[in-house]
PDB file of N, CA and C in Angstrom:
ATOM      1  N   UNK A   1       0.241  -9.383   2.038  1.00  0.00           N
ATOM      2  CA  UNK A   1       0.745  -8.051   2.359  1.00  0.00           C
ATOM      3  C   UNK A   1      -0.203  -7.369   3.339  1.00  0.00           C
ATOM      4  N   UNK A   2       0.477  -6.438   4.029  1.00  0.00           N
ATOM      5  CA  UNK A   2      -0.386  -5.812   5.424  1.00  0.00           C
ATOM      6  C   UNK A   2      -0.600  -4.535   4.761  1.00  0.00           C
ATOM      7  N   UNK A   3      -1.872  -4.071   5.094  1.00  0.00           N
ATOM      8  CA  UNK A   3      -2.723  -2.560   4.195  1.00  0.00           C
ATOM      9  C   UNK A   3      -1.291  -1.641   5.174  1.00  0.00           C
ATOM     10  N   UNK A   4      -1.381  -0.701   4.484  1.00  0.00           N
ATOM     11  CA  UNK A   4      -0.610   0.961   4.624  1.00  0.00           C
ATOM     12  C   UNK A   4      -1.388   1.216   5.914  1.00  0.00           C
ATOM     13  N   UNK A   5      -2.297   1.427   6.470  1.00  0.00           N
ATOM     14  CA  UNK A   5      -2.796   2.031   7.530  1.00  0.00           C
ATOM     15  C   UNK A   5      -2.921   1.233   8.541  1.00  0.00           C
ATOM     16  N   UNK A   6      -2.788   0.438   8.423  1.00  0.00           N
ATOM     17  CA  UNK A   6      -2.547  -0.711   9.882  1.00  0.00           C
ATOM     18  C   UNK A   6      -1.110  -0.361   9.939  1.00  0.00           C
ATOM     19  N   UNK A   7      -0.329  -0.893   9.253  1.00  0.00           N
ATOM     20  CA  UNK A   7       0.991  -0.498   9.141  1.00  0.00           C
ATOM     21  C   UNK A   7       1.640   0.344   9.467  1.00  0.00           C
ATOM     22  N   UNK A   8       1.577   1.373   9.463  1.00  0.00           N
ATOM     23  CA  UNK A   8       1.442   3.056   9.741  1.00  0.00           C
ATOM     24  C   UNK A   8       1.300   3.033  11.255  1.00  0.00           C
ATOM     25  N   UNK A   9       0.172   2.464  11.369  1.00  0.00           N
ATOM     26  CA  UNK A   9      -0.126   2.771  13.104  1.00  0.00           C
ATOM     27  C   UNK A   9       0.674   1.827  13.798  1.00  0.00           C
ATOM     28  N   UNK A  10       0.889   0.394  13.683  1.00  0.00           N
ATOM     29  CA  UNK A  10       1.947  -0.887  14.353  1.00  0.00           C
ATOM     30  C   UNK A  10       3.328   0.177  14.408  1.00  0.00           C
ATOM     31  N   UNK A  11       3.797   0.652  12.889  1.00  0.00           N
ATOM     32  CA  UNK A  11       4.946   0.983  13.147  1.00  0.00           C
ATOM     33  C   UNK A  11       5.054   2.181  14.308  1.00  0.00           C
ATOM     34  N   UNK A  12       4.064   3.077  13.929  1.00  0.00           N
ATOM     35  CA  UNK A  12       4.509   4.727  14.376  1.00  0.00           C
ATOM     36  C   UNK A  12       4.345   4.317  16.553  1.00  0.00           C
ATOM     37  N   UNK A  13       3.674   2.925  16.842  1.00  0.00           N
ATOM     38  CA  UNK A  13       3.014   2.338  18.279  1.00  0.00           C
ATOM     39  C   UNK A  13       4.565   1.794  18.578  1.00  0.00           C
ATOM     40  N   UNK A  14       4.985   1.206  17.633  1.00  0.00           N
ATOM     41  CA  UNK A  14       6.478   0.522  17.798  1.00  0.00           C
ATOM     42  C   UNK A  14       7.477   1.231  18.050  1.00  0.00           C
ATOM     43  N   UNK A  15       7.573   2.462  17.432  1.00  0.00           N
ATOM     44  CA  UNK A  15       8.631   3.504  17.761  1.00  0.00           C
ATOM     45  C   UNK A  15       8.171   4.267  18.842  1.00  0.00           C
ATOM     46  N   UNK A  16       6.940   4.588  19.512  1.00  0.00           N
ATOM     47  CA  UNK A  16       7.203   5.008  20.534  1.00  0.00           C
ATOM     48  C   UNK A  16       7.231   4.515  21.800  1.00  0.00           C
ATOM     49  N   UNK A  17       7.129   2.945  21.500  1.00  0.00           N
ATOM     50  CA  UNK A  17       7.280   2.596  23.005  1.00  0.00           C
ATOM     51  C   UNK A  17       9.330   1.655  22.718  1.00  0.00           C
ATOM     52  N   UNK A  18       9.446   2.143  21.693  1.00  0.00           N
ATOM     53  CA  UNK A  18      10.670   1.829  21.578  1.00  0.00           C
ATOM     54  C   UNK A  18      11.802   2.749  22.452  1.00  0.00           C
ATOM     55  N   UNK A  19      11.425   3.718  22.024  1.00  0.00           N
ATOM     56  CA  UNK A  19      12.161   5.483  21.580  1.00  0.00           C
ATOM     57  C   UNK A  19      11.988   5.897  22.632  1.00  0.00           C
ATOM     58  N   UNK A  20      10.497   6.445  22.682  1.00  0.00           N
ATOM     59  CA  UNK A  20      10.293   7.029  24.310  1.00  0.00           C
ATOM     60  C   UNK A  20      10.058   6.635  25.246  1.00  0.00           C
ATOM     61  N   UNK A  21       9.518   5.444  25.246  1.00  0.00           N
ATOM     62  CA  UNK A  21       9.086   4.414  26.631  1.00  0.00           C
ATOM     63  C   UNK A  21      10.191   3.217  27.024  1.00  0.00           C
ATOM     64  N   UNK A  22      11.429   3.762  26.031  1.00  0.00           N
ATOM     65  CA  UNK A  22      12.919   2.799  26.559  1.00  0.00           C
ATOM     66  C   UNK A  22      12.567   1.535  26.690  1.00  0.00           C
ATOM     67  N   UNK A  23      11.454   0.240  25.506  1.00  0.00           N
ATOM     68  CA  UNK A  23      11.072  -0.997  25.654  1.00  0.00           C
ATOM     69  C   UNK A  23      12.411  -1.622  24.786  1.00  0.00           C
ATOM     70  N   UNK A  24      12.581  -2.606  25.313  1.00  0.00           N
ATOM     71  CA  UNK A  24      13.541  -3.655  24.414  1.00  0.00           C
ATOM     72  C   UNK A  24      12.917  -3.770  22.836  1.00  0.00           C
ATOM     73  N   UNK A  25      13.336  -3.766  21.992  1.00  0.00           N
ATOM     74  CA  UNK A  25      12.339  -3.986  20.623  1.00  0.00           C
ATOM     75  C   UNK A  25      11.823  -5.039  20.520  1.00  0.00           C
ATOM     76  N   UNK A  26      11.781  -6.778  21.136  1.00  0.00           N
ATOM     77  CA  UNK A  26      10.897  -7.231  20.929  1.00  0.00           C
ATOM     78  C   UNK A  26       9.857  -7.041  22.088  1.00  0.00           C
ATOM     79  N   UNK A  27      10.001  -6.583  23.006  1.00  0.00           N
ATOM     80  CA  UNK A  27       8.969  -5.942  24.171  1.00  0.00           C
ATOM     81  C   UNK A  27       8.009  -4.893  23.331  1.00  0.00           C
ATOM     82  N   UNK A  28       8.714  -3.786  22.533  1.00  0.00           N
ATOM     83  CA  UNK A  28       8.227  -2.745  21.845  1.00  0.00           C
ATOM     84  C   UNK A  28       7.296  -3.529  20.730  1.00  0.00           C
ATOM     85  N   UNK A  29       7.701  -4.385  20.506  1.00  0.00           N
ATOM     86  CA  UNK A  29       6.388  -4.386  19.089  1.00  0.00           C
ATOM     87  C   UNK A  29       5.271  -5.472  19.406  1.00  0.00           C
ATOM     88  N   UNK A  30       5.701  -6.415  20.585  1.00  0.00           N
ATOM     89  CA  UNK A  30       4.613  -6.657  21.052  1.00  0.00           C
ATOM     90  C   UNK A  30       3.276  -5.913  21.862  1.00  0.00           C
ATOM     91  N   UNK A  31       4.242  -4.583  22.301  1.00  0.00           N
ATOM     92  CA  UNK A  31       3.438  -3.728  23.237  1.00  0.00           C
ATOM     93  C   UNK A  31       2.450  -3.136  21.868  1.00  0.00           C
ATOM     94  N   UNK A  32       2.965  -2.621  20.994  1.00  0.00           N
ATOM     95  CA  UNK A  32       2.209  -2.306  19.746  1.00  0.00           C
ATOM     96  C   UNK A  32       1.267  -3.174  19.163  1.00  0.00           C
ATOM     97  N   UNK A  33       1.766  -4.362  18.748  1.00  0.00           N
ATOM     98  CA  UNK A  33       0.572  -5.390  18.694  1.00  0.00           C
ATOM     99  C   UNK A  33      -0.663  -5.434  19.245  1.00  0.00           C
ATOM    100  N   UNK A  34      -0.183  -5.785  20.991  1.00  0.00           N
ATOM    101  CA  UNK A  34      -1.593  -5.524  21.948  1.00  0.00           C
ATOM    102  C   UNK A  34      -2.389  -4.491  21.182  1.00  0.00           C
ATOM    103  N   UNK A  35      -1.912  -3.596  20.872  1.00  0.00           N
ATOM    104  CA  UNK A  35      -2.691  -1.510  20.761  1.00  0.00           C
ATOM    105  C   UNK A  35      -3.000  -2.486  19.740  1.00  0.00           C
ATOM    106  N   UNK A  36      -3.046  -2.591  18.772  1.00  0.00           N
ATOM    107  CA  UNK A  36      -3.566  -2.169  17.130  1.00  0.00           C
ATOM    108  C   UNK A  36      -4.474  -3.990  17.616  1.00  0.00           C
ATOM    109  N   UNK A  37      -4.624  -4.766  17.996  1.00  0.00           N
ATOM    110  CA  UNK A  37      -5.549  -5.422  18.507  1.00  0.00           C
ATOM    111  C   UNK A  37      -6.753  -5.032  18.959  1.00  0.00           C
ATOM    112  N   UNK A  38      -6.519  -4.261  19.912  1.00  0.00           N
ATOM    113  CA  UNK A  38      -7.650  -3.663  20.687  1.00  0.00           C
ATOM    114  C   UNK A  38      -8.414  -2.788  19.910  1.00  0.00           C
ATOM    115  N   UNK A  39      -7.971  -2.366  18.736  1.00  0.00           N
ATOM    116  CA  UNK A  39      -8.626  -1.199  17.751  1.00  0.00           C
ATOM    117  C   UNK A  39      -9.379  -1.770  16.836  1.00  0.00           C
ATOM    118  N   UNK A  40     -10.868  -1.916  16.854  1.00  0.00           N
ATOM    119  CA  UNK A  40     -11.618  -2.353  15.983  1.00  0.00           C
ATOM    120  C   UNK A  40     -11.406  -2.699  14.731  1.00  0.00           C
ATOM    121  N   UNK A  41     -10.768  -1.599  14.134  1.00  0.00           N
ATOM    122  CA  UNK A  41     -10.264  -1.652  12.732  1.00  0.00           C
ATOM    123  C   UNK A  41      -9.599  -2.522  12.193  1.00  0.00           C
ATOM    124  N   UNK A  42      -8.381  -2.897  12.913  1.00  0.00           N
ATOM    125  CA  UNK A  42      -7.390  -3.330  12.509  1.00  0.00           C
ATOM    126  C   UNK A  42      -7.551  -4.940  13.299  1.00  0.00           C
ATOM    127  N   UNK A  43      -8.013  -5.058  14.368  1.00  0.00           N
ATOM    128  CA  UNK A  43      -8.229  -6.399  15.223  1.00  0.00           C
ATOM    129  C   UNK A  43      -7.767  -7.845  14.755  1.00  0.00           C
ATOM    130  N   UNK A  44      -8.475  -7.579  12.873  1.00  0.00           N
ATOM    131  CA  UNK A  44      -8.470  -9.243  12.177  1.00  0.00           C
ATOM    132  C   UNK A  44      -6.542  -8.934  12.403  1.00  0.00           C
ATOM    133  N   UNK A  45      -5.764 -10.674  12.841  1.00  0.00           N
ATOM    134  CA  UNK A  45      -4.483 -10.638  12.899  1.00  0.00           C
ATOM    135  C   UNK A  45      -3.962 -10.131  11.454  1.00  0.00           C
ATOM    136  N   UNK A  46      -4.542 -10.286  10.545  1.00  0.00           N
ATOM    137  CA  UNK A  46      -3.770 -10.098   8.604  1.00  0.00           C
ATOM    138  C   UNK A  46      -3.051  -8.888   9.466  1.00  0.00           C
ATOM    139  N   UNK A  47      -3.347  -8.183  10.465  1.00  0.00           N
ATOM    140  CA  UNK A  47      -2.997  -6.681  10.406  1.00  0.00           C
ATOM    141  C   UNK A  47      -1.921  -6.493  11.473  1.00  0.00           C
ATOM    142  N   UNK A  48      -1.820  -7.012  11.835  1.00  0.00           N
ATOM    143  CA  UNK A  48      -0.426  -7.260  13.023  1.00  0.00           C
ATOM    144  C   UNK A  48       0.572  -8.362  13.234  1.00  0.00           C
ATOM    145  N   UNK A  49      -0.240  -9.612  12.907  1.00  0.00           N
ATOM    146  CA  UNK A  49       0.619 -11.157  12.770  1.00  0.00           C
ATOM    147  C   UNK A  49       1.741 -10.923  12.200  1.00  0.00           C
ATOM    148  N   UNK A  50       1.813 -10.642  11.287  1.00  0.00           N
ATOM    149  CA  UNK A  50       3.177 -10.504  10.266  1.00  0.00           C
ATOM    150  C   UNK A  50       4.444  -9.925  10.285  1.00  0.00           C
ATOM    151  N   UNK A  51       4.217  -9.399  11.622  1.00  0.00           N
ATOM    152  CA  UNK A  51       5.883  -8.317  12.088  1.00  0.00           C
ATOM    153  C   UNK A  51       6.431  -9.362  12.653  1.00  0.00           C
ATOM    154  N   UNK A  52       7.474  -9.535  13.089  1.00  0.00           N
ATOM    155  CA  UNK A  52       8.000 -10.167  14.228  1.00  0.00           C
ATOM    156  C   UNK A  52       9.533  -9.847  14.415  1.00  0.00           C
ATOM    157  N   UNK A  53      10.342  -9.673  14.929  1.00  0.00           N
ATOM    158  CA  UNK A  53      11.406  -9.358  15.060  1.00  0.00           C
ATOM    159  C   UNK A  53      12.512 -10.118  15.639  1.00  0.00           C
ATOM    160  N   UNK A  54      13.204  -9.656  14.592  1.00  0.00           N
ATOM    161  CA  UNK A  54      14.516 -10.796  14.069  1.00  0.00           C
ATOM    162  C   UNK A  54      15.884 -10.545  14.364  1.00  0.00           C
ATOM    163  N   UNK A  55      16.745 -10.908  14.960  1.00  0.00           N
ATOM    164  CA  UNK A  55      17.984 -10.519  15.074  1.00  0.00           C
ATOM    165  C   UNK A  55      18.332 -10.116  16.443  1.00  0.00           C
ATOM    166  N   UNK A  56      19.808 -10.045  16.272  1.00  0.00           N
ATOM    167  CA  UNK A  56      20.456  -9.495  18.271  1.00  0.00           C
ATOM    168  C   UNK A  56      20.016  -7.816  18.237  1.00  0.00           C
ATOM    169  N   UNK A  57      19.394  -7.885  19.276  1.00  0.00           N
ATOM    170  CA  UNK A  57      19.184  -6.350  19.450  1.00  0.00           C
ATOM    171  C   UNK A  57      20.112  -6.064  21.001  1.00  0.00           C
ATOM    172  N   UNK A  58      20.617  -6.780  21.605  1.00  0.00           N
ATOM    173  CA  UNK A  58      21.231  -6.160  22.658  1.00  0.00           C
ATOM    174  C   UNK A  58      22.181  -5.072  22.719  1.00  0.00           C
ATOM    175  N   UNK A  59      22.695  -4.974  21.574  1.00  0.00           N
ATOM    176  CA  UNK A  59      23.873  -4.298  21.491  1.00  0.00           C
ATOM    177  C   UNK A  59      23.558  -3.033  20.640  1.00  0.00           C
ATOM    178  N   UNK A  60      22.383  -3.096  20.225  1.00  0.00           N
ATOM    179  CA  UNK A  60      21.744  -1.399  20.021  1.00  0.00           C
ATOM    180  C   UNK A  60      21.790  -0.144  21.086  1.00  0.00           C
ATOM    181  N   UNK A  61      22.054   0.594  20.477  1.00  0.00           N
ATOM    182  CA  UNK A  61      22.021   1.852  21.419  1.00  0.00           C
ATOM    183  C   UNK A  61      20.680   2.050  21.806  1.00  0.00           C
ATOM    184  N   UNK A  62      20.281   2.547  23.265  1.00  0.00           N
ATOM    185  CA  UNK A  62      19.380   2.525  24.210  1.00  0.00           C
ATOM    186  C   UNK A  62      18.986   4.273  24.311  1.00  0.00           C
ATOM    187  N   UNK A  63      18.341   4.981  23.232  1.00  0.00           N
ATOM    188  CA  UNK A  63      18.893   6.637  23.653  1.00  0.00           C
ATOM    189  C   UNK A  63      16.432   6.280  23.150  1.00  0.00           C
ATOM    190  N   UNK A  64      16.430   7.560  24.443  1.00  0.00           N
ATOM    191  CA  UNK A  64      14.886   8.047  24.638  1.00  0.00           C
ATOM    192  C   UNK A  64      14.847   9.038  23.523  1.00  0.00           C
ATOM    193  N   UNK A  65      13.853   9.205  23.089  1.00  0.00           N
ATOM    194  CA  UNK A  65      13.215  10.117  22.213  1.00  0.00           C
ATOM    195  C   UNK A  65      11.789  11.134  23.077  1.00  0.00           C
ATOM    196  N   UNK A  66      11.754  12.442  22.330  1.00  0.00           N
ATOM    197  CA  UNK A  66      10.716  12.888  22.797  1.00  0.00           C
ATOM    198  C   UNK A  66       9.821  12.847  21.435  1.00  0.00           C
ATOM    199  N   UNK A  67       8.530  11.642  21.134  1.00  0.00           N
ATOM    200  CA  UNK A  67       7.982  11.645  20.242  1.00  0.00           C
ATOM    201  C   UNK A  67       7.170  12.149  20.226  1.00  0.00           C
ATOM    202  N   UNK A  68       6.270  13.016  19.085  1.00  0.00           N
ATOM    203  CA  UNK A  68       4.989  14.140  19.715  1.00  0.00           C
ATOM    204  C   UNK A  68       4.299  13.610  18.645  1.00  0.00           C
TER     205      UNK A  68
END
């Protein structure tokens, strides 16, 4: 299992380059990956390896968010 605070940050990195930066979702959670890599904390993979994303996403709706 992946700790709550790695988690927290992959997801909340995932939704905004999903949402507001209009990335394809498997573009989006790799772009998140990179981030929570580069962050000391979280770096060891236990903390990011484990997402991966599954399924047709083409046919999702494509709408921007303003995330703050």
């Amino acid at each position: 299992a992946v700790a709550d605070q790695p988690t927290t940050a992959l997801m909340a990195r995932f939704y905004r380059a999903l949402l507001a930066e209009g990335l394809a979702p498997p573009a989006a959670l790799r772009e998140a990956q990179n981030e929570i890599r580069r962050d000391p904390r979280w770096r060891d993979p236990l903390n990011w390896a484990g997402f991966v994303f599954q399924g047709e996403w083409n046919d999702l709706p494509r709408t921007s968010f303003d995330l703050q």
